[in-house]
Structure formats: C-alpha cells, structure tokens
PDB file of N, CA and C in Angstrom:
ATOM      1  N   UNK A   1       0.816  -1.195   0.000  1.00  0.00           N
ATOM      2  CA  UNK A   1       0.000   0.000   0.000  1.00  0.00           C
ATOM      3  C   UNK A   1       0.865   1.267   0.000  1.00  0.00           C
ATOM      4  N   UNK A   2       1.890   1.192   0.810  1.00  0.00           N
ATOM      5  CA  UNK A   2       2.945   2.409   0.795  1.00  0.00           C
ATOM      6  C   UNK A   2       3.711   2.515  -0.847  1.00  0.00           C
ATOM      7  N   UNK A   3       3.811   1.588  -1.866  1.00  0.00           N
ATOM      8  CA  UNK A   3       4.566   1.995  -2.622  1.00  0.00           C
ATOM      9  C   UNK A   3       3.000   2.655  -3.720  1.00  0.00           C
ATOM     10  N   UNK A   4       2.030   2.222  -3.426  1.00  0.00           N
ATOM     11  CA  UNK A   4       0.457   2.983  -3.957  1.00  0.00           C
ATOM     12  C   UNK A   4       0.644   4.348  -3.690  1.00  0.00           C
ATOM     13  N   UNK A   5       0.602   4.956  -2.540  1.00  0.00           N
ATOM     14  CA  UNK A   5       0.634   5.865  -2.017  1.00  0.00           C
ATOM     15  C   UNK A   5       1.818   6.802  -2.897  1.00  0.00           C
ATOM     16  N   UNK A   6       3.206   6.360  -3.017  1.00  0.00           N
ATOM     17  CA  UNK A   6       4.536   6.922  -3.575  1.00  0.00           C
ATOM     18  C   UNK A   6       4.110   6.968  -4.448  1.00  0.00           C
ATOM     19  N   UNK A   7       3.795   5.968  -5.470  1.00  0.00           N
ATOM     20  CA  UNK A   7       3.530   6.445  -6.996  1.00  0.00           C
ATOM     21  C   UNK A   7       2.609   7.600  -6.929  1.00  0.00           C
ATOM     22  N   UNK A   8       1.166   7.653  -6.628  1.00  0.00           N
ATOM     23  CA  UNK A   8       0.402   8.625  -6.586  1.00  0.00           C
ATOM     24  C   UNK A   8       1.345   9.576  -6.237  1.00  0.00           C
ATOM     25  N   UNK A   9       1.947  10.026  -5.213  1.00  0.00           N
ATOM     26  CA  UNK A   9       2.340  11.436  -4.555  1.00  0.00           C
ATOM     27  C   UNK A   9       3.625  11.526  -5.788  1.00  0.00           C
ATOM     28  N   UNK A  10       3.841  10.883  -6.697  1.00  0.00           N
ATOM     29  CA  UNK A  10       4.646  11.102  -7.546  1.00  0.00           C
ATOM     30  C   UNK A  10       4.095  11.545  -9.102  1.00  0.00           C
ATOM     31  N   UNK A  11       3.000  10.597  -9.178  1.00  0.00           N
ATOM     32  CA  UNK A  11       1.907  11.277 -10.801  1.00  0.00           C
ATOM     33  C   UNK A  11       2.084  12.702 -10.105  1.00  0.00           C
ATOM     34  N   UNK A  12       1.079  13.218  -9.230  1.00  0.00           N
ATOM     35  CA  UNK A  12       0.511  14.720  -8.327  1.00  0.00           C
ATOM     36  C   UNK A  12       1.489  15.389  -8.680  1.00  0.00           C
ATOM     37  N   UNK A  13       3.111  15.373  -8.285  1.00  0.00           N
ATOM     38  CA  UNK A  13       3.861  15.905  -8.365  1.00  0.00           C
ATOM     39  C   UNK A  13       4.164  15.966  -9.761  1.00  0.00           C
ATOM     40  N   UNK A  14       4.519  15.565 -10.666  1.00  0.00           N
ATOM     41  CA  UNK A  14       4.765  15.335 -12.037  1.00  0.00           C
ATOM     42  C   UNK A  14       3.817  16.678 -12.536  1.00  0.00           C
ATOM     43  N   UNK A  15       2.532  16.210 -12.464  1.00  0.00           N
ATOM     44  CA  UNK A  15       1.642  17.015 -13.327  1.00  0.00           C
ATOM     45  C   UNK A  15       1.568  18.481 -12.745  1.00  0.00           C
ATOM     46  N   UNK A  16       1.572  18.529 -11.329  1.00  0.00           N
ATOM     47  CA  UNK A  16       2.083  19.680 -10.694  1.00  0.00           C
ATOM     48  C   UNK A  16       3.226  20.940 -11.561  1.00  0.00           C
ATOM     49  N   UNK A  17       4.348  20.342 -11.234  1.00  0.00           N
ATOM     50  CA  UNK A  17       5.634  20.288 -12.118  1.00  0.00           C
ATOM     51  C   UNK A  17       5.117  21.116 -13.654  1.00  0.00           C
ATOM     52  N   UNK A  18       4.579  19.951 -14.138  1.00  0.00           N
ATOM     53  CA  UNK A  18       4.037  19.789 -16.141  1.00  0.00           C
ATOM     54  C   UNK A  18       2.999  21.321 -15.532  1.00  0.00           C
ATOM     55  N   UNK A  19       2.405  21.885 -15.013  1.00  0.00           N
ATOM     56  CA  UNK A  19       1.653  22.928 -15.263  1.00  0.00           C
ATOM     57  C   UNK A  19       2.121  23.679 -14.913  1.00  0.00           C
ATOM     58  N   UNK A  20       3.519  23.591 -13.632  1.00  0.00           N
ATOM     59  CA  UNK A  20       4.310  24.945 -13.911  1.00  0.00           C
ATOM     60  C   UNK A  20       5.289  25.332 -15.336  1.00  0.00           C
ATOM     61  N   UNK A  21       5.529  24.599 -15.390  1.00  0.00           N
ATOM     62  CA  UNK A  21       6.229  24.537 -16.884  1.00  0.00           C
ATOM     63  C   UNK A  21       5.134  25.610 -18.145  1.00  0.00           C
ATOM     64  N   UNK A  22       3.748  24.951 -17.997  1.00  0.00           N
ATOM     65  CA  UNK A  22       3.544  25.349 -19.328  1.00  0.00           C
ATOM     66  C   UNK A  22       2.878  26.865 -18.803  1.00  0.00           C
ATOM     67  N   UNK A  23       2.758  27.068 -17.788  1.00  0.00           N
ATOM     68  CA  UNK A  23       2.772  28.750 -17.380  1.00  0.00           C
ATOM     69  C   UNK A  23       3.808  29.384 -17.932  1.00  0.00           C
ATOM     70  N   UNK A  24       5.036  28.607 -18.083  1.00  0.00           N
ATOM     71  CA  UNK A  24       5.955  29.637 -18.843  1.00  0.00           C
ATOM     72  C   UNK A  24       6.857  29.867 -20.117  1.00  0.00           C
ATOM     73  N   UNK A  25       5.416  28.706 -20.901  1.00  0.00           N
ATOM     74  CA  UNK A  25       5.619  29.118 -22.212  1.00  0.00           C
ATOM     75  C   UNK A  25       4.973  30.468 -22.752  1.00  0.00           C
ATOM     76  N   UNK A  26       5.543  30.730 -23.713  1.00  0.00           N
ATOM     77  CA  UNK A  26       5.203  32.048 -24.601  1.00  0.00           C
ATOM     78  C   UNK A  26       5.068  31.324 -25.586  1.00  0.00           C
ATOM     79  N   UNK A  27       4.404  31.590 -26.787  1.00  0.00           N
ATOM     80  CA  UNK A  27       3.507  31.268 -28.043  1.00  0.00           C
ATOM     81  C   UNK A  27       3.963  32.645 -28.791  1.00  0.00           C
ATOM     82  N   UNK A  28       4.580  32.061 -30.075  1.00  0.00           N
ATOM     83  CA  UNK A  28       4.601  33.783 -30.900  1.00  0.00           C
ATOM     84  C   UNK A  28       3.369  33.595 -31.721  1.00  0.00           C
ATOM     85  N   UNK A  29       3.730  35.235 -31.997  1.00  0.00           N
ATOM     86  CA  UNK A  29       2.507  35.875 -32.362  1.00  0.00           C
ATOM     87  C   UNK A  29       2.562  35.455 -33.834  1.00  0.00           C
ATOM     88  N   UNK A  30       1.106  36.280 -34.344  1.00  0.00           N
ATOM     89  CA  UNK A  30       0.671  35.522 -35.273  1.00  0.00           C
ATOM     90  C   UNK A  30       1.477  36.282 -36.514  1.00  0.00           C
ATOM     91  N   UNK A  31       2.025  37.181 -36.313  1.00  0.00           N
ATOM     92  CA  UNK A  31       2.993  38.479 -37.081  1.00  0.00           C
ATOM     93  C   UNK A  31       4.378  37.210 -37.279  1.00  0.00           C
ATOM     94  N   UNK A  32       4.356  37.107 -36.175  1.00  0.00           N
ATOM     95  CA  UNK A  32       6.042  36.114 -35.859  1.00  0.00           C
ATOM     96  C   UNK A  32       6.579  34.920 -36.871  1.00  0.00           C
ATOM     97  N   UNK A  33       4.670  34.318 -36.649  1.00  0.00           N
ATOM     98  CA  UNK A  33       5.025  32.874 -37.155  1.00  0.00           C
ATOM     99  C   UNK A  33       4.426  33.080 -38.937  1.00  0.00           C
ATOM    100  N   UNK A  34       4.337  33.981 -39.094  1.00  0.00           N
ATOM    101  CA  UNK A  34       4.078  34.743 -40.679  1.00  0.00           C
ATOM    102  C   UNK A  34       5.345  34.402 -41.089  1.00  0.00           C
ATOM    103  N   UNK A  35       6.597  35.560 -40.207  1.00  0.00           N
ATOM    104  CA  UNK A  35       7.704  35.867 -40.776  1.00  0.00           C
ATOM    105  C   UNK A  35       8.494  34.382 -40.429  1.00  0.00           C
ATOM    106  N   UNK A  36       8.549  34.056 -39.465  1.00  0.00           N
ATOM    107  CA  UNK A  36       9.567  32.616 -39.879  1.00  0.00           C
ATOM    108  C   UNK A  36       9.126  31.528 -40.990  1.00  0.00           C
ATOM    109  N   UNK A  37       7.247  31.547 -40.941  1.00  0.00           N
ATOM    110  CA  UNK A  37       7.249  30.521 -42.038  1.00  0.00           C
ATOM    111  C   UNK A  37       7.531  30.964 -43.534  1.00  0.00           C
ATOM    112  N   UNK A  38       7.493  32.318 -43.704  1.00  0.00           N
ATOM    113  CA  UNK A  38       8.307  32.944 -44.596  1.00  0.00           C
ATOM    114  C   UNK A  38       9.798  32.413 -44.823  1.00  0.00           C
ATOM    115  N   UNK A  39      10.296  32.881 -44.416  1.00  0.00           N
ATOM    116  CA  UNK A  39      11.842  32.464 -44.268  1.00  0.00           C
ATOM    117  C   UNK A  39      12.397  31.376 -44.143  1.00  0.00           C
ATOM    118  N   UNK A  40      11.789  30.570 -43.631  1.00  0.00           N
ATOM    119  CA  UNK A  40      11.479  28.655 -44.205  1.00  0.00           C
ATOM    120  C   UNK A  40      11.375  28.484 -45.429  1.00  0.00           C
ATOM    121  N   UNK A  41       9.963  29.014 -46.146  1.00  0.00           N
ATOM    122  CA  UNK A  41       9.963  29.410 -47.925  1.00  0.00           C
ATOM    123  C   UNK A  41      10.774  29.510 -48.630  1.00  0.00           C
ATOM    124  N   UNK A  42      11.455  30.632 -48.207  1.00  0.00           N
ATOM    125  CA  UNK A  42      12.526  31.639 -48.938  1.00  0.00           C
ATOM    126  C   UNK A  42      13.654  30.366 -48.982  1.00  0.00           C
ATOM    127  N   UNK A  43      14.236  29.730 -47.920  1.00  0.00           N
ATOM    128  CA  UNK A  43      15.289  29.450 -48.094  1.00  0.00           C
ATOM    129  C   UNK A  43      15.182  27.909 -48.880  1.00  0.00           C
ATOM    130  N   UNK A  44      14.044  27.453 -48.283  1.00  0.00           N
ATOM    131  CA  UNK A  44      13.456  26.003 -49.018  1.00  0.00           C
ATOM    132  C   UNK A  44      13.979  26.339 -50.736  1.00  0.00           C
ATOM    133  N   UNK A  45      13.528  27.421 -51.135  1.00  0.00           N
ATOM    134  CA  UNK A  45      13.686  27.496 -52.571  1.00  0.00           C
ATOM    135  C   UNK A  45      14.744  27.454 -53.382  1.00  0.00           C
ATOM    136  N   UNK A  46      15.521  28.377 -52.446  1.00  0.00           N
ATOM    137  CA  UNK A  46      17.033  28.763 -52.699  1.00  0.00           C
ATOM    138  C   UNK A  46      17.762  27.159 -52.382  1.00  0.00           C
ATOM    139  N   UNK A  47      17.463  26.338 -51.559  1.00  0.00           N
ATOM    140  CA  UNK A  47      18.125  25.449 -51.574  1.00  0.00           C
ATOM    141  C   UNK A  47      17.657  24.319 -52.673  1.00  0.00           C
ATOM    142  N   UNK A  48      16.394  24.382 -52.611  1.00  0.00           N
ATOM    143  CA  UNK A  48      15.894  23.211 -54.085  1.00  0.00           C
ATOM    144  C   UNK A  48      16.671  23.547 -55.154  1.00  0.00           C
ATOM    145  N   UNK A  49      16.367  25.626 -55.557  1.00  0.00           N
ATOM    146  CA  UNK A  49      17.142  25.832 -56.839  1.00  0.00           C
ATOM    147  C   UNK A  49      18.704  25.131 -57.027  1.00  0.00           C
ATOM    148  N   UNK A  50      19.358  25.901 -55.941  1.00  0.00           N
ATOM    149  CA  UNK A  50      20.835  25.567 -56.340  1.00  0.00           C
ATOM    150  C   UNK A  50      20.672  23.804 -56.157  1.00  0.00           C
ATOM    151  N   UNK A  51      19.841  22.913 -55.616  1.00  0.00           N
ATOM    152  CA  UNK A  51      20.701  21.086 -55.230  1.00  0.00           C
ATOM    153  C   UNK A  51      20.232  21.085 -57.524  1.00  0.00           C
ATOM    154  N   UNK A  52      18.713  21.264 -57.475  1.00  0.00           N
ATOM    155  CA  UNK A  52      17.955  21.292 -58.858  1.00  0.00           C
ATOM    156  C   UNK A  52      19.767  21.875 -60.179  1.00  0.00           C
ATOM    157  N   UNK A  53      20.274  22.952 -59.846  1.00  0.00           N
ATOM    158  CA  UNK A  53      21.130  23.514 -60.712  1.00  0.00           C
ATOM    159  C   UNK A  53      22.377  22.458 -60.571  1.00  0.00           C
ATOM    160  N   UNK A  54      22.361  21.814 -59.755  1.00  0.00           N
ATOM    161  CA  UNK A  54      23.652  21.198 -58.750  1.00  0.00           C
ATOM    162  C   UNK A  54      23.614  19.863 -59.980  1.00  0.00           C
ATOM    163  N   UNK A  55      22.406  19.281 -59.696  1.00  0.00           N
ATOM    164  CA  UNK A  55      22.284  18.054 -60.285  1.00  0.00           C
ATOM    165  C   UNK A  55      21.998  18.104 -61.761  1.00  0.00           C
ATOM    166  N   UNK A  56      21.705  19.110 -62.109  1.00  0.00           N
ATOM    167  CA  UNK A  56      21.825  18.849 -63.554  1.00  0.00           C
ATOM    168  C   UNK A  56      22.908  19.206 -64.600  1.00  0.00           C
ATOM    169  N   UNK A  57      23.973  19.805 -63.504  1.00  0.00           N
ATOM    170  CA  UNK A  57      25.360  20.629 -63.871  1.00  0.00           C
ATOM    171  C   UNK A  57      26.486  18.744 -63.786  1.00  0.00           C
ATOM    172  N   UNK A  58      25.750  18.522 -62.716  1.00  0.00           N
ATOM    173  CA  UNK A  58      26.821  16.883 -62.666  1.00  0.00           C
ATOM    174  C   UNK A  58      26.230  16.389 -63.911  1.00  0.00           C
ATOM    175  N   UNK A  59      25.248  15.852 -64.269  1.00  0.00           N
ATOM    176  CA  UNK A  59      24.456  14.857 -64.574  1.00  0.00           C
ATOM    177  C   UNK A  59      24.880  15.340 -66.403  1.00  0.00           C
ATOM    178  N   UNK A  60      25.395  16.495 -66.656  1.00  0.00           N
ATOM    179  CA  UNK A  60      25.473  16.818 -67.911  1.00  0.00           C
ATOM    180  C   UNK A  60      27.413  16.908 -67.959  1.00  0.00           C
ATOM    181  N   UNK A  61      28.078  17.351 -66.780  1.00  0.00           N
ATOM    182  CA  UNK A  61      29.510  16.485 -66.797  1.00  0.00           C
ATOM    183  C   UNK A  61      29.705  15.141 -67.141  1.00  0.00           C
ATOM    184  N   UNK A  62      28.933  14.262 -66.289  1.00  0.00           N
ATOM    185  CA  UNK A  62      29.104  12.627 -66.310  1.00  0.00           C
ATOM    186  C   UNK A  62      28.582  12.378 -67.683  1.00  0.00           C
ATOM    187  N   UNK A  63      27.812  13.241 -68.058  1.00  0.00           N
ATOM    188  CA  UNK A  63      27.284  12.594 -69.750  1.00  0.00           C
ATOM    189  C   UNK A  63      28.393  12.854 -70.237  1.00  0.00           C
ATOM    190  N   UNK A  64      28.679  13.979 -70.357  1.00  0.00           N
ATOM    191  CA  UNK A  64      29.602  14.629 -71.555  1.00  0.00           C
ATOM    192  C   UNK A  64      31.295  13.612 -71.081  1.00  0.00           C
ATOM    193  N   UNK A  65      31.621  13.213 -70.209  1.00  0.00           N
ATOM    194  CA  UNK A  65      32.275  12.112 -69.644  1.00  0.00           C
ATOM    195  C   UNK A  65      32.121  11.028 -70.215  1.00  0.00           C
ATOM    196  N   UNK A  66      31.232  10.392 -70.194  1.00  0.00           N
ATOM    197  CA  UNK A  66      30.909   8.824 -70.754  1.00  0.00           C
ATOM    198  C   UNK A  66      30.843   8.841 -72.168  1.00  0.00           C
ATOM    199  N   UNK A  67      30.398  10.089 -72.518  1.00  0.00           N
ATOM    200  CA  UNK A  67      30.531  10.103 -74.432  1.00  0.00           C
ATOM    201  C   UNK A  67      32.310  10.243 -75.032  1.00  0.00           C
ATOM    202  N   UNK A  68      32.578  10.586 -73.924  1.00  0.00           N
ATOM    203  CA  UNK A  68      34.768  11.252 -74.470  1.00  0.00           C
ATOM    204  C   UNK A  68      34.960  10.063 -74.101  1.00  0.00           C
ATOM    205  N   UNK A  69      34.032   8.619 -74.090  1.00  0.00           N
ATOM    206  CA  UNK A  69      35.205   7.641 -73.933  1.00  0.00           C
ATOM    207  C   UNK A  69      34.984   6.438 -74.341  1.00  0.00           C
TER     208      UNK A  69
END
C-alpha cells in the first residue's frame, strides 16, 4: 500500500511540475510565425534551386564524360 501511495504522490507531483512549466511558455505571435514561415519558404527554394542547378550541372559532366570515352 505504501509503494500505492509513492507512486500517486509522484503522478501529483509530475503534473504539478508539467503545469508549472507550461505557465511559462510564450507562443509567438501571429505576425512572428508569418515571418519565420516565410523564411522557411525563402530558403526552401534557394536550396531546391541551387541542389535542382547542382544536379543537372553533374548529370550533364558525367554525360559529356561517358561520351569522351
């Protein structure tokens, strides 16, 4: 019965704990998460373009390679 008792006084405490915690989250604003998912975008693109320029710059070496030989 005593180790009943410990677990309980240990969930209590836990969730105790877990709701001080989320008192001190902050949430950005809706301005905030505009501009970072922006800038996620932005760079998503820039990185597709250049791997997209990347691979078709090899892919036309290795041709032009396999034909000189």
């Amino acid at each position: 019965m005593e180790k009943i008792k410990e677990y309980y006084r240990l969930f209590v405490e836990f969730f105790r704990e877990v709701k001080a915690e989320l008192q001190k989250v902050t949430f950005p604003t809706r301005q905030e998460t505009v501009g970072s998912t922006m800038v996620v975008l932005v760079l998503t693109s820039i990185i597709a373009i250049y791997l997209g320029f990347s691979d078709w710059a090899l892919a036309r070496i290795v041709q032009m390679l396999l034909q000189a030989g």
